[in-house]
PDB file of N, CA and C in Angstrom:
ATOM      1  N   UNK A   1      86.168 105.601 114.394  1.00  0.00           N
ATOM      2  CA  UNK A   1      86.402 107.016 114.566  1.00  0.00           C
ATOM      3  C   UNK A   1      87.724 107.378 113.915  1.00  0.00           C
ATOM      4  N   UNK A   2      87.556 108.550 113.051  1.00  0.00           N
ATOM      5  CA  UNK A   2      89.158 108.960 112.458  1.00  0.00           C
ATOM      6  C   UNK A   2      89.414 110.450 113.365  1.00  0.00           C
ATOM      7  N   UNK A   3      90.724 110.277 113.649  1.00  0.00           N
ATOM      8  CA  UNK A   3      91.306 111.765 113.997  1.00  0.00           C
ATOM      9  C   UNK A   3      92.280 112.014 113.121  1.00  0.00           C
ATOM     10  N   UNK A   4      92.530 113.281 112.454  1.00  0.00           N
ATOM     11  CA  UNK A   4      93.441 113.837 111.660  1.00  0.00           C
ATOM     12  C   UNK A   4      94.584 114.485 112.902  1.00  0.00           C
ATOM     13  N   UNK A   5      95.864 113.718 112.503  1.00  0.00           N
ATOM     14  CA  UNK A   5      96.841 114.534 112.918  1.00  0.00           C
ATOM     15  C   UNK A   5      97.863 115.268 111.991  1.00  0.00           C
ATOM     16  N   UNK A   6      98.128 116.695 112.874  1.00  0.00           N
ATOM     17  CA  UNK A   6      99.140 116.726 111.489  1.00  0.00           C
ATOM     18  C   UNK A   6     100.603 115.937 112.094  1.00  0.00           C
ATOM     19  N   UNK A   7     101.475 115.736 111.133  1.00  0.00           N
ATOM     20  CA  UNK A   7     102.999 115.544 111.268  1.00  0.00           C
ATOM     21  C   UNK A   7     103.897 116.656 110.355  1.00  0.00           C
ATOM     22  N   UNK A   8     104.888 117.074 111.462  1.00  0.00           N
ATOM     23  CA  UNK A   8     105.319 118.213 110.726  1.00  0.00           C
ATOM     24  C   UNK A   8     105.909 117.465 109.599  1.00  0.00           C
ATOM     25  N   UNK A   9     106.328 118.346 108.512  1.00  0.00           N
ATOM     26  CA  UNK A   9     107.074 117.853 107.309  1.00  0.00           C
ATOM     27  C   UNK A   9     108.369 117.148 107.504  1.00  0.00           C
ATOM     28  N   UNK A  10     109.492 117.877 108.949  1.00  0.00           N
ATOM     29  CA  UNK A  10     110.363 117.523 108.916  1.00  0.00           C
ATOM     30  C   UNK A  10     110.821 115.676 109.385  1.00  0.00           C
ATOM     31  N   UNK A  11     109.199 115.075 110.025  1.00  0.00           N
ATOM     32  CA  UNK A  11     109.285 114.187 110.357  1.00  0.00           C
ATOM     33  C   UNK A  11     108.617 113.059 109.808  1.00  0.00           C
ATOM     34  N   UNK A  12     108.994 113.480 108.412  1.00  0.00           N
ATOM     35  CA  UNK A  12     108.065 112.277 107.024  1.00  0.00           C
ATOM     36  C   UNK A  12     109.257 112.359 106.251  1.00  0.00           C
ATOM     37  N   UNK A  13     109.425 111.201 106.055  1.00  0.00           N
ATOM     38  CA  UNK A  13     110.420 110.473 104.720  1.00  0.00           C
ATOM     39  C   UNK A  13     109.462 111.023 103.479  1.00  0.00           C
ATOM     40  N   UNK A  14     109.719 111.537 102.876  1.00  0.00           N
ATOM     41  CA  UNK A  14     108.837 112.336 101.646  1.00  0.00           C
ATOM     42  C   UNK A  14     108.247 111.582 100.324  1.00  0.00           C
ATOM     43  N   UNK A  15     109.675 110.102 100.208  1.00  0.00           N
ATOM     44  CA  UNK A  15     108.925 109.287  99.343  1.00  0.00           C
ATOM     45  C   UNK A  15     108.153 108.214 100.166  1.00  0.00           C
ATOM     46  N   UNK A  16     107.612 108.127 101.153  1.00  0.00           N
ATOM     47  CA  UNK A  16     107.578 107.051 102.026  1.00  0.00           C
ATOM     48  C   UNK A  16     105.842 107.523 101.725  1.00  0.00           C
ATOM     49  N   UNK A  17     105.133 108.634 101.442  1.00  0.00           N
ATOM     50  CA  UNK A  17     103.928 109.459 101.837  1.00  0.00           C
ATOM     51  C   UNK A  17     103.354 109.403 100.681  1.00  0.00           C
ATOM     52  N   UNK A  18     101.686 109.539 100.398  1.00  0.00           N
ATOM     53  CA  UNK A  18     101.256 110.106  99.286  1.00  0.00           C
ATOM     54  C   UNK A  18     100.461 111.042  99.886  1.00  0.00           C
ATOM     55  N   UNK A  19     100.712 111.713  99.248  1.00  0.00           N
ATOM     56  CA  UNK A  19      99.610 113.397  99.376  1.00  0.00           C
ATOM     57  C   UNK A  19      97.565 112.300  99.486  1.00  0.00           C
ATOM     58  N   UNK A  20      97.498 113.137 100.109  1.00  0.00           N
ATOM     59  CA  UNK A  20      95.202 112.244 100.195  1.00  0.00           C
ATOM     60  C   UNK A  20      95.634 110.869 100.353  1.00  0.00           C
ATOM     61  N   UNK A  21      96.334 110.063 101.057  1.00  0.00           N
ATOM     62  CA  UNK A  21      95.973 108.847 101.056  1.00  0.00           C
ATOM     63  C   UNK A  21      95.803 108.779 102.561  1.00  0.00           C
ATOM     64  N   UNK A  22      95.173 107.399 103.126  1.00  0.00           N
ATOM     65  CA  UNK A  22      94.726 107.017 104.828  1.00  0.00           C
ATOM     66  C   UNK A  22      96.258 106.097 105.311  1.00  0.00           C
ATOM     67  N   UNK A  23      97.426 106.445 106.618  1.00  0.00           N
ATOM     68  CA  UNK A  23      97.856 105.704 106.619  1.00  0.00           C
ATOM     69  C   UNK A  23      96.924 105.369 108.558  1.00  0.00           C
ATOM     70  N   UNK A  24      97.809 104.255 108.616  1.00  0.00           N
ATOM     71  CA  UNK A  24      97.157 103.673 109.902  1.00  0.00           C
ATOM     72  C   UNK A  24      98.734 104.390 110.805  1.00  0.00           C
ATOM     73  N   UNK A  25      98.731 105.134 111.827  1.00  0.00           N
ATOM     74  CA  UNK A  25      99.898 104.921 112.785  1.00  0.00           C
ATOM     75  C   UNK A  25      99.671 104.553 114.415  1.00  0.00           C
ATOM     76  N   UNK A  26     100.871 104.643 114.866  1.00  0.00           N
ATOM     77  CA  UNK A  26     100.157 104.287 116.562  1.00  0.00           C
ATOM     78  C   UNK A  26     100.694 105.426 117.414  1.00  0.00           C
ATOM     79  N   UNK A  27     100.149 105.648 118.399  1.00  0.00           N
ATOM     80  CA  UNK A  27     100.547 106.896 119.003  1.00  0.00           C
ATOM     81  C   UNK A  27     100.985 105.895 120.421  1.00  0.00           C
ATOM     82  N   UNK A  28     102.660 106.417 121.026  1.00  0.00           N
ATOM     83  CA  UNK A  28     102.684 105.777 121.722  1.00  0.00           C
ATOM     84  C   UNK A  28     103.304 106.681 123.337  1.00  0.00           C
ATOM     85  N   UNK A  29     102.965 106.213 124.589  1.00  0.00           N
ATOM     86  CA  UNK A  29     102.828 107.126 125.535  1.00  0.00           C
ATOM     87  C   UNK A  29     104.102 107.092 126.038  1.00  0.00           C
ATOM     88  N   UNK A  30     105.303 108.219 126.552  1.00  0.00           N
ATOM     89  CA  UNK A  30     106.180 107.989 126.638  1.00  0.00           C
ATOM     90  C   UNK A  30     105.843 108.717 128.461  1.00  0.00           C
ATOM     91  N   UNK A  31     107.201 108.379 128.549  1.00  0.00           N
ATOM     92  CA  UNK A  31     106.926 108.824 130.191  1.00  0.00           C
ATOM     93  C   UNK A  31     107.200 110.668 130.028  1.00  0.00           C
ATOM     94  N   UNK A  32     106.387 110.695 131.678  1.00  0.00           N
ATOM     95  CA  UNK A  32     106.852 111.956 131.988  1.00  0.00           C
ATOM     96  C   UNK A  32     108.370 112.670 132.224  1.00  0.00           C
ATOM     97  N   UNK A  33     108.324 113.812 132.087  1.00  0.00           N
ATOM     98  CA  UNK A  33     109.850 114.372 132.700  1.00  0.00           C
ATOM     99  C   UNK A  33     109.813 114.257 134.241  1.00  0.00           C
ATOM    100  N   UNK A  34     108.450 114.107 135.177  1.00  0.00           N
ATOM    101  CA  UNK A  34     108.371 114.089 135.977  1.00  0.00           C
ATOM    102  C   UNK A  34     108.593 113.154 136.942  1.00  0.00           C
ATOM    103  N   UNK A  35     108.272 112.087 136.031  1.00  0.00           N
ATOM    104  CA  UNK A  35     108.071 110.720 136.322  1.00  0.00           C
ATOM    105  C   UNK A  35     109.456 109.693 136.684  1.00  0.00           C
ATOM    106  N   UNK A  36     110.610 109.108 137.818  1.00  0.00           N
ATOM    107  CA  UNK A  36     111.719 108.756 137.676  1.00  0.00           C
ATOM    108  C   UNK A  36     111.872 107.847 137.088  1.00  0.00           C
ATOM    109  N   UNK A  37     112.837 107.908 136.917  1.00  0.00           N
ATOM    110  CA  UNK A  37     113.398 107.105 135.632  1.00  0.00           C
ATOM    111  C   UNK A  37     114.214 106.150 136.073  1.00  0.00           C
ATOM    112  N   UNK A  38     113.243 105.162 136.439  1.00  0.00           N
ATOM    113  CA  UNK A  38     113.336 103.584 137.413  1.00  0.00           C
ATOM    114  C   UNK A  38     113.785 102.367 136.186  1.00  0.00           C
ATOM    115  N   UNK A  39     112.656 101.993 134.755  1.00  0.00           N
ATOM    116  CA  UNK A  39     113.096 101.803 134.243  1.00  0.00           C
ATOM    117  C   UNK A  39     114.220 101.554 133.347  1.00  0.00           C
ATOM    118  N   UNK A  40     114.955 100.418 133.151  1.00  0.00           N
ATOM    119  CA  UNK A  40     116.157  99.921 132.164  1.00  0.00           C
ATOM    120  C   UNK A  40     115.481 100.341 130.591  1.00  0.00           C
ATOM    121  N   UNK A  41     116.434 100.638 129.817  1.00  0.00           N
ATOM    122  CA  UNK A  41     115.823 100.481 128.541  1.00  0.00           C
ATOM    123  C   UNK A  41     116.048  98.900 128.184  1.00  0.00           C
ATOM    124  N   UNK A  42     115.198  98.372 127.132  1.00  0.00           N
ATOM    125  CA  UNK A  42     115.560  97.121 126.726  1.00  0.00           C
ATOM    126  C   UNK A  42     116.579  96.884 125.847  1.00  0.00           C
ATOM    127  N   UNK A  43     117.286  95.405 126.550  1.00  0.00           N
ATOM    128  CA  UNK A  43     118.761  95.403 125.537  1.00  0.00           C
ATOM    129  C   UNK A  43     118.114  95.297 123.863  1.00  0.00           C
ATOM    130  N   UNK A  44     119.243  95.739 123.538  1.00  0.00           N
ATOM    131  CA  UNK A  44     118.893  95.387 121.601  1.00  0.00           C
ATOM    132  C   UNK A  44     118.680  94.140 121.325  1.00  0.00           C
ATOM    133  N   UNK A  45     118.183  94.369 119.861  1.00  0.00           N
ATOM    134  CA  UNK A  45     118.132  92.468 119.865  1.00  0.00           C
ATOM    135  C   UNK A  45     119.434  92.062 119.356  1.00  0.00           C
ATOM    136  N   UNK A  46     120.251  92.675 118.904  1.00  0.00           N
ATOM    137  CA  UNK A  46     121.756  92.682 118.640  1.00  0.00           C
ATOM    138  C   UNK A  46     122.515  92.171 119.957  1.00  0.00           C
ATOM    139  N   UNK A  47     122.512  92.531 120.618  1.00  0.00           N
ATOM    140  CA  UNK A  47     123.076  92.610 122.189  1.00  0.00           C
ATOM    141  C   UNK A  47     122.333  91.159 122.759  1.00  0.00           C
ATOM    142  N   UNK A  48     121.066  90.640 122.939  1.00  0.00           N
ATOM    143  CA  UNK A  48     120.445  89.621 123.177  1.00  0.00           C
ATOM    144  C   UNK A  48     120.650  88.600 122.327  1.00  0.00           C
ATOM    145  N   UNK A  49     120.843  88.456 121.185  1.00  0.00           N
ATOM    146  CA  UNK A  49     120.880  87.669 120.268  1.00  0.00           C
ATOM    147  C   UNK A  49     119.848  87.092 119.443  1.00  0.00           C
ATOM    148  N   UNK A  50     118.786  87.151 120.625  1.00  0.00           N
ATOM    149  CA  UNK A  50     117.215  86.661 119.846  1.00  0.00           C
ATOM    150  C   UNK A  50     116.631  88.068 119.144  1.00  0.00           C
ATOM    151  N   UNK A  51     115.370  86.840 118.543  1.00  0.00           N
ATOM    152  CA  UNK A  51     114.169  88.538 118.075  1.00  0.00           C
ATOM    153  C   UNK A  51     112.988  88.264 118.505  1.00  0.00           C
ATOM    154  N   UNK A  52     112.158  88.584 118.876  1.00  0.00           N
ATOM    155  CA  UNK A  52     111.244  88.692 119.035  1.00  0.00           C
ATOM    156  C   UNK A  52     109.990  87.496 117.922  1.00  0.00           C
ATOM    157  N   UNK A  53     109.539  86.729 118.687  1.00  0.00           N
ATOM    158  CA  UNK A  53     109.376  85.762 117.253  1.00  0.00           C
ATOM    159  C   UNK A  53     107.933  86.312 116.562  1.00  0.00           C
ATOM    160  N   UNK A  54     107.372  86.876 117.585  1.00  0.00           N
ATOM    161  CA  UNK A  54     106.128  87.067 116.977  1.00  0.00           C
ATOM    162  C   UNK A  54     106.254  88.411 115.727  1.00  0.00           C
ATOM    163  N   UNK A  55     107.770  88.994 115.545  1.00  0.00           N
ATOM    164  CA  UNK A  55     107.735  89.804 114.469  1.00  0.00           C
ATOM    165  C   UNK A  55     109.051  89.614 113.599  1.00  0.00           C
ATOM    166  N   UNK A  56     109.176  88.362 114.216  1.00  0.00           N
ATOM    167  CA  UNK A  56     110.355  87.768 112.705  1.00  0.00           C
ATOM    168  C   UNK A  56     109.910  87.414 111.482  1.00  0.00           C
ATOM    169  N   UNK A  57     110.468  87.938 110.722  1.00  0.00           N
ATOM    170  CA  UNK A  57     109.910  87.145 109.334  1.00  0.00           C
ATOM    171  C   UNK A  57     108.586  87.607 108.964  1.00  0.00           C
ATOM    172  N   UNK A  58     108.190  87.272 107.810  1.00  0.00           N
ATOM    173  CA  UNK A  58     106.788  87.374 106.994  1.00  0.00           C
ATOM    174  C   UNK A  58     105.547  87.391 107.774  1.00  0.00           C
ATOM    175  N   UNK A  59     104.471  87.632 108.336  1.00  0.00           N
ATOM    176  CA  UNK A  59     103.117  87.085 109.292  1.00  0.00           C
ATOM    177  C   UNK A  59     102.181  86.393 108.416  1.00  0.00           C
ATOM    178  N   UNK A  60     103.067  86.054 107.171  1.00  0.00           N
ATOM    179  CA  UNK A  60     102.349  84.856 106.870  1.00  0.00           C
ATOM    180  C   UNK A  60     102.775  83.706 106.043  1.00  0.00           C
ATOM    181  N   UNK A  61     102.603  82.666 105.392  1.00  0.00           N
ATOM    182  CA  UNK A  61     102.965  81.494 105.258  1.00  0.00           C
ATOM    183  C   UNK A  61     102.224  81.089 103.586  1.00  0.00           C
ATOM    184  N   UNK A  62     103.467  80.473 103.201  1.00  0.00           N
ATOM    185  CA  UNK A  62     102.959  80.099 101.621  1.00  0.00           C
ATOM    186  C   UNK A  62     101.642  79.097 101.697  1.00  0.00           C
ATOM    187  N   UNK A  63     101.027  78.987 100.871  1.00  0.00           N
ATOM    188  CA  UNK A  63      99.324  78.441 101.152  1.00  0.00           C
ATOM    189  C   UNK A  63      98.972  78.578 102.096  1.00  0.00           C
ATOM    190  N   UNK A  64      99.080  79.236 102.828  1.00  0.00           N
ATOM    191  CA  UNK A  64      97.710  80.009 103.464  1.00  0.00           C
ATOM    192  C   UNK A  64      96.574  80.643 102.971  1.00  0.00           C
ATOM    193  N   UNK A  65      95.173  80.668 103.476  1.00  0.00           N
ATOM    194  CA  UNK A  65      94.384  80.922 102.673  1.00  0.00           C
ATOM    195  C   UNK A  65      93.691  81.928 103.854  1.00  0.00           C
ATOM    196  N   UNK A  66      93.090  83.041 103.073  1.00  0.00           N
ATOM    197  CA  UNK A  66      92.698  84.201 104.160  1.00  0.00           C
ATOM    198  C   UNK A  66      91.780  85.108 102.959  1.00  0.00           C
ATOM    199  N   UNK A  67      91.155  86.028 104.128  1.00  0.00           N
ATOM    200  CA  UNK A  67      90.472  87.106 103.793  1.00  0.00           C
ATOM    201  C   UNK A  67      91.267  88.252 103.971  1.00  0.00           C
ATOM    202  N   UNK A  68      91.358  89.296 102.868  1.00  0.00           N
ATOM    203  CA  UNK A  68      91.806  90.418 102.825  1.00  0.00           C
ATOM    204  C   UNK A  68      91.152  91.436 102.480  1.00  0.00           C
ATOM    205  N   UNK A  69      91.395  92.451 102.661  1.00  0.00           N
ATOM    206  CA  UNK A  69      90.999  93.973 101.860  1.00  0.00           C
ATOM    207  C   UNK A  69      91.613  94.552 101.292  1.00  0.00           C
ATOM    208  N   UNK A  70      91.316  95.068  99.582  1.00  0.00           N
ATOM    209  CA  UNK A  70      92.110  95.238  98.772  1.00  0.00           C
ATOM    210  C   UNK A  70      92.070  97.469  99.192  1.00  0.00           C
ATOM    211  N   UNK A  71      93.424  97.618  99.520  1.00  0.00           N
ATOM    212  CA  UNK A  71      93.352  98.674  99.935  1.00  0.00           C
ATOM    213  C   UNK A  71      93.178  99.717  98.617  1.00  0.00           C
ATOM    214  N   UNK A  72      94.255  99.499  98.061  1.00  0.00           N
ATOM    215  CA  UNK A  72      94.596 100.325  96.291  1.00  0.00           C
ATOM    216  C   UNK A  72      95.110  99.299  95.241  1.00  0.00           C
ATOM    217  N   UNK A  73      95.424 100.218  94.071  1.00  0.00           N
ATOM    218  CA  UNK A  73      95.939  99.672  93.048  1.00  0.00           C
ATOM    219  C   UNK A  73      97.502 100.016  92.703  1.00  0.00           C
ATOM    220  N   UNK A  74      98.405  98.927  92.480  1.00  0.00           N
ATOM    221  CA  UNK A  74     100.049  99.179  92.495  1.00  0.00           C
ATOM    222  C   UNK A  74     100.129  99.678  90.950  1.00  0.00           C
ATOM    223  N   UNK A  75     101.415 100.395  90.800  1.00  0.00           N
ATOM    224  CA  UNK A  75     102.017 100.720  89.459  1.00  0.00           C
ATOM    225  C   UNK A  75     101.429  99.805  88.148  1.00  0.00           C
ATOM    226  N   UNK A  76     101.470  98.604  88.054  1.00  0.00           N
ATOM    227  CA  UNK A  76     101.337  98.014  87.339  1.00  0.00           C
ATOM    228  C   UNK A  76      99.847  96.749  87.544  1.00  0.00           C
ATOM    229  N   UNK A  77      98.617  97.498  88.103  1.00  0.00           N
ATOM    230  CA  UNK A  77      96.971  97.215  88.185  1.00  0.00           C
ATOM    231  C   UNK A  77      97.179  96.669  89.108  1.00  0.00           C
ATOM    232  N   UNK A  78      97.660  95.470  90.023  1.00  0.00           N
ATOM    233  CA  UNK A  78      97.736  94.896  90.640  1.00  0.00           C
ATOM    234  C   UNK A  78      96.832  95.472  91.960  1.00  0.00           C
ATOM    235  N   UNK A  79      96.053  94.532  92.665  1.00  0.00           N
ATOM    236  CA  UNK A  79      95.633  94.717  93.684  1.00  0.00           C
ATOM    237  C   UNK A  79      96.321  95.207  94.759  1.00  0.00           C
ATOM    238  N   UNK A  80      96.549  95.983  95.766  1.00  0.00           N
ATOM    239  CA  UNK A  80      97.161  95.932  97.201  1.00  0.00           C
ATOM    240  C   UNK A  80      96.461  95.541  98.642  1.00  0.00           C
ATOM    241  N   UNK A  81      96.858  94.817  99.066  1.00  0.00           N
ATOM    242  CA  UNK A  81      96.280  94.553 100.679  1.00  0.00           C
ATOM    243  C   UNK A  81      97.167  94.636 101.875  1.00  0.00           C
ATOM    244  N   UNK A  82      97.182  95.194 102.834  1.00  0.00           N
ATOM    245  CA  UNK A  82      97.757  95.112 103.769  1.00  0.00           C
ATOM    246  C   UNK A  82      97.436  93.881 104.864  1.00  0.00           C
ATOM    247  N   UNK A  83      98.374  93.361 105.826  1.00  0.00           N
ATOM    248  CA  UNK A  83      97.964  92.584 106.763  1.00  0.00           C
ATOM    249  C   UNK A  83      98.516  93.117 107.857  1.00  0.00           C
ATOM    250  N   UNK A  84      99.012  91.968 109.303  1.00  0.00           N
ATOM    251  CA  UNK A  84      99.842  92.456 110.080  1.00  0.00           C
ATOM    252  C   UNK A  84     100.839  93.356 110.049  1.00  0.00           C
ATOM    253  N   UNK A  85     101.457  94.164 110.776  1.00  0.00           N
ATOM    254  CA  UNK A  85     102.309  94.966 110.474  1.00  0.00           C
ATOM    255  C   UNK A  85     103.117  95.557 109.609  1.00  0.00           C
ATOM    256  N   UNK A  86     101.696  95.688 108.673  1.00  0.00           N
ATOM    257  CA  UNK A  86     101.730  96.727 107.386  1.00  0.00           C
ATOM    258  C   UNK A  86     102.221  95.968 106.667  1.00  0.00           C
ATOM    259  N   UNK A  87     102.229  94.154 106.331  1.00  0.00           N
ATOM    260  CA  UNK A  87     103.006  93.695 105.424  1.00  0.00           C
ATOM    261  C   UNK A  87     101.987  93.843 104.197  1.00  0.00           C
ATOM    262  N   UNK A  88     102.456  93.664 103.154  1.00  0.00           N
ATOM    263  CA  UNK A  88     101.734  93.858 102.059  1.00  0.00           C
ATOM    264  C   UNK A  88     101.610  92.756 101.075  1.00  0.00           C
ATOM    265  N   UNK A  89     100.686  92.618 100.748  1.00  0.00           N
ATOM    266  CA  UNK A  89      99.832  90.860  99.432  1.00  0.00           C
ATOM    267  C   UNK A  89      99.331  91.836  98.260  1.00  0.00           C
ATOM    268  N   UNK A  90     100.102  91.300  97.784  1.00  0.00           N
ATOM    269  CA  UNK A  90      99.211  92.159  96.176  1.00  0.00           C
ATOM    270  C   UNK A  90      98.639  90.730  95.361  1.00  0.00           C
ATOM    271  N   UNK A  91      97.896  91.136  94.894  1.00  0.00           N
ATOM    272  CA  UNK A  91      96.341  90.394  94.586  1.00  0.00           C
ATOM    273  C   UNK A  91      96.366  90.669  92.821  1.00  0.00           C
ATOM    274  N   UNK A  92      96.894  89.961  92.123  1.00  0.00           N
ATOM    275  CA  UNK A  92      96.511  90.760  90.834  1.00  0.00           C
ATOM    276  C   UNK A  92      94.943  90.144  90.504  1.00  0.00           C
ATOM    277  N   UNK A  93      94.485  91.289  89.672  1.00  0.00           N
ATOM    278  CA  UNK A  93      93.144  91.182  89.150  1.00  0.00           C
ATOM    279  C   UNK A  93      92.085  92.011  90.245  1.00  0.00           C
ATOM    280  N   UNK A  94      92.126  92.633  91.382  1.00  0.00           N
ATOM    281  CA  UNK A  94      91.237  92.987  93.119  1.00  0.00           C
ATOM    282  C   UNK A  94      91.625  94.376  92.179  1.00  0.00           C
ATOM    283  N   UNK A  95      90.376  94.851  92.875  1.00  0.00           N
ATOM    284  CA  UNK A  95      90.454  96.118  92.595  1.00  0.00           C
ATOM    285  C   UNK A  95      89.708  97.421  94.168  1.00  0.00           C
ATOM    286  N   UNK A  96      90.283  98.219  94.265  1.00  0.00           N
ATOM    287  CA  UNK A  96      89.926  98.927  96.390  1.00  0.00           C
ATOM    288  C   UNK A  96      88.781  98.594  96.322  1.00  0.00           C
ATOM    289  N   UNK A  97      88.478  98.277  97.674  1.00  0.00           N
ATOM    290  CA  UNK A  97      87.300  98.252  97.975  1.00  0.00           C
ATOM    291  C   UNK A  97      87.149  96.711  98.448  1.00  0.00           C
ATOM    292  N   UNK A  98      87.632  95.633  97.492  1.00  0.00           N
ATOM    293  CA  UNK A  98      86.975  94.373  97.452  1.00  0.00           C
ATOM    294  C   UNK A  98      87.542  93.376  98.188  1.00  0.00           C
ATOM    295  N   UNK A  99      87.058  92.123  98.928  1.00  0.00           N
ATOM    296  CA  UNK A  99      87.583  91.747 100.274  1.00  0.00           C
ATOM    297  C   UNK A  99      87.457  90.330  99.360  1.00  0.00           C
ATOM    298  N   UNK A 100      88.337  89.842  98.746  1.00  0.00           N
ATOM    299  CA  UNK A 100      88.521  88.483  98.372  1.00  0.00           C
ATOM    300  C   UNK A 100      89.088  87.735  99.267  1.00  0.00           C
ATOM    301  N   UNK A 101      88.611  86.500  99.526  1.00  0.00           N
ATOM    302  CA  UNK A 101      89.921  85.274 100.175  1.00  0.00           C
ATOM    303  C   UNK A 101      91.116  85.179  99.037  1.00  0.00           C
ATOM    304  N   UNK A 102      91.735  85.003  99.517  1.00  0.00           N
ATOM    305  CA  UNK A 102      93.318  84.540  98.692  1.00  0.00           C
ATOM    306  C   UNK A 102      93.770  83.021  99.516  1.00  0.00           C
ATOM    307  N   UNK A 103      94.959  82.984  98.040  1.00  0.00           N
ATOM    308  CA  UNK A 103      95.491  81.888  98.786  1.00  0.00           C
ATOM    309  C   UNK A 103      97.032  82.696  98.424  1.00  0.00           C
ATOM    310  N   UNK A 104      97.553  82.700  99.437  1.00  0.00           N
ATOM    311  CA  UNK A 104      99.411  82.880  99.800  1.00  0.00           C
ATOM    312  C   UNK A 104     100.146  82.335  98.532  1.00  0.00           C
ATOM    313  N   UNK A 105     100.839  82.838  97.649  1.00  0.00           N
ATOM    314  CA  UNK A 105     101.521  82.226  96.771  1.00  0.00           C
ATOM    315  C   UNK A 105     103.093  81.887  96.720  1.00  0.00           C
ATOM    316  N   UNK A 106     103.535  82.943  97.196  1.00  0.00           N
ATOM    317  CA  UNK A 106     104.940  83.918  97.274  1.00  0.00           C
ATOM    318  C   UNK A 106     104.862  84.433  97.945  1.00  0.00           C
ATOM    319  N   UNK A 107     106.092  84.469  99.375  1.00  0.00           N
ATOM    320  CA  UNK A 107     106.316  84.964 100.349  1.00  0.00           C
ATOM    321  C   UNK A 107     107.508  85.319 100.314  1.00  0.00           C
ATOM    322  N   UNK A 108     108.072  86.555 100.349  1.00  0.00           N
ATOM    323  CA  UNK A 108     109.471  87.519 100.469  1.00  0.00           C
ATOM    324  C   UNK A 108     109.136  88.245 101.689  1.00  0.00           C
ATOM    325  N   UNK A 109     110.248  89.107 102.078  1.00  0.00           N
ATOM    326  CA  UNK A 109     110.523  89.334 103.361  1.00  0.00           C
ATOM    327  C   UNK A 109     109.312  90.390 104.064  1.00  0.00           C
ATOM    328  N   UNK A 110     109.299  91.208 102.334  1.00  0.00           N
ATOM    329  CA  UNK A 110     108.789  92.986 102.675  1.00  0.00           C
ATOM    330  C   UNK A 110     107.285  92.298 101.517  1.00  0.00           C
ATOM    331  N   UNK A 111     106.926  91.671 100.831  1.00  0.00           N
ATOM    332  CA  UNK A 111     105.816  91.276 100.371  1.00  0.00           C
ATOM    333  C   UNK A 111     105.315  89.973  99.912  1.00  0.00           C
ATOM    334  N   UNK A 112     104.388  89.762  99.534  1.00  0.00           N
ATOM    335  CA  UNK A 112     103.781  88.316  99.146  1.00  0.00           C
ATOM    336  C   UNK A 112     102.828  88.756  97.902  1.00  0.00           C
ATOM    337  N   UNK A 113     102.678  87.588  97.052  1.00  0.00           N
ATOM    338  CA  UNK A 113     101.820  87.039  96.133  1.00  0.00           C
ATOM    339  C   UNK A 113     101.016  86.709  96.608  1.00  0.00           C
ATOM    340  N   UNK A 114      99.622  87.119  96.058  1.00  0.00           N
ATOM    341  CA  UNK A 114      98.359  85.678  96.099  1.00  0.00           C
ATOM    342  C   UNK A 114      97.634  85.933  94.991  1.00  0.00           C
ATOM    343  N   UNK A 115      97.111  85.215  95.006  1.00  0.00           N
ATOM    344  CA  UNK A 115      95.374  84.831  93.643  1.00  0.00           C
ATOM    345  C   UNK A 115      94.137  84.422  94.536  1.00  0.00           C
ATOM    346  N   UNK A 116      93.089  85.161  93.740  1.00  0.00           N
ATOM    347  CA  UNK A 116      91.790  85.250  94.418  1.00  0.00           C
ATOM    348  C   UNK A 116      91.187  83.494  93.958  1.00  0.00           C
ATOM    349  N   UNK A 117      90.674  83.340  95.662  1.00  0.00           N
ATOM    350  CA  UNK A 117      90.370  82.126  95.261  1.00  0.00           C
ATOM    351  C   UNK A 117      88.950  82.309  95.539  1.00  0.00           C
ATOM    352  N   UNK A 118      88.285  83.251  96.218  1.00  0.00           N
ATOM    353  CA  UNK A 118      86.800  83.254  96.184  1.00  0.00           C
ATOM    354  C   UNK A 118      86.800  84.586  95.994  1.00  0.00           C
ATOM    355  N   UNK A 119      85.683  85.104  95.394  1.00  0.00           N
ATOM    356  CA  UNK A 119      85.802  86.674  94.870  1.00  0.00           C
ATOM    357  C   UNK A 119      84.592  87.096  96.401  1.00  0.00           C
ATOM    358  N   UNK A 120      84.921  88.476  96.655  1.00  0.00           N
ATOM    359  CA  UNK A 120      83.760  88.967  97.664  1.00  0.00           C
ATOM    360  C   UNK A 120      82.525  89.288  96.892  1.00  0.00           C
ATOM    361  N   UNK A 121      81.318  88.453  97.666  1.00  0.00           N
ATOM    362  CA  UNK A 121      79.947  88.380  97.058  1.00  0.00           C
ATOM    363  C   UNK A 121      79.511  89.995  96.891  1.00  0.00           C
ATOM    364  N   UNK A 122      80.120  90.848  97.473  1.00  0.00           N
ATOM    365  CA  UNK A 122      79.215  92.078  97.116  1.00  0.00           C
ATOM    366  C   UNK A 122      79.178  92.646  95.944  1.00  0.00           C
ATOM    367  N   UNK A 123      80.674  91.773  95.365  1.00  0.00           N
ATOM    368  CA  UNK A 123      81.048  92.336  94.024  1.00  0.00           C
ATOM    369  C   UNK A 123      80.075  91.907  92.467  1.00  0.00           C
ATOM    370  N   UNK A 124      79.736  90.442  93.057  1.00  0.00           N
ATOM    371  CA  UNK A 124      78.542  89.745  92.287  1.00  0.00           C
ATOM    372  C   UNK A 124      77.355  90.562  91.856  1.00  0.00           C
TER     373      UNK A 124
END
């Protein structure tokens, strides 16, 4: 199921957006004004010292091998796929639509490399 929301303008980073494209967001429930305010906020992770491990670092790992969905095409043809928390695998040679396995090539903080190691049969 899709619902269209709007977001006012003033609360979009303007290069962050493309005009007609699908992003994924989360809508999240905050308390009432009504409701007391029993709750601590949580210390920072600055203040704690740890992070959270399940969102440190990359969510994924050099040779790893996976199924993706090639969402669009980058500046320069390249495939795009998203994974966990919006990290991004660009795929050169995938073109939208097509759900190749990859294998992990290059892993940086904000993206990764891969190469199609089985092409998706629908494309056959």
């Amino acid at each position: 199921m899709n619902t269209v929301i709007e977001v006012p303008s003033s609360e979009v980073d303007h290069e962050a957006l493309t005009a007609n494209e699908t992003y994924r967001v989360a809508l999240l429930d905050s308390p009432s004004s009504t409701e007391p305010a029993t709750q601590q906020e949580p210390e920072s992770i600055a203040a704690r010292g740890t992070m959270d491990p399940s969102s440190a670092g990359p969510p994924i790992d050099e040779g790893e091998v996976r199924d993706v969905t090639i969402e669009t095409v980058g500046d320069q043809g390249d495939g795009i796929a998203k994974v966990e928390r919006g990290y991004v695998v660009i795929v050169p040679g995938a073109q939208p639509g097509d759900e190749p396995t990859v294998e992990i090539e290059q892993v940086q903080e904000n993206v990764a490399f891969a190469s199609i190691v089985d092409t998706d049969p629908r494309a056959l």
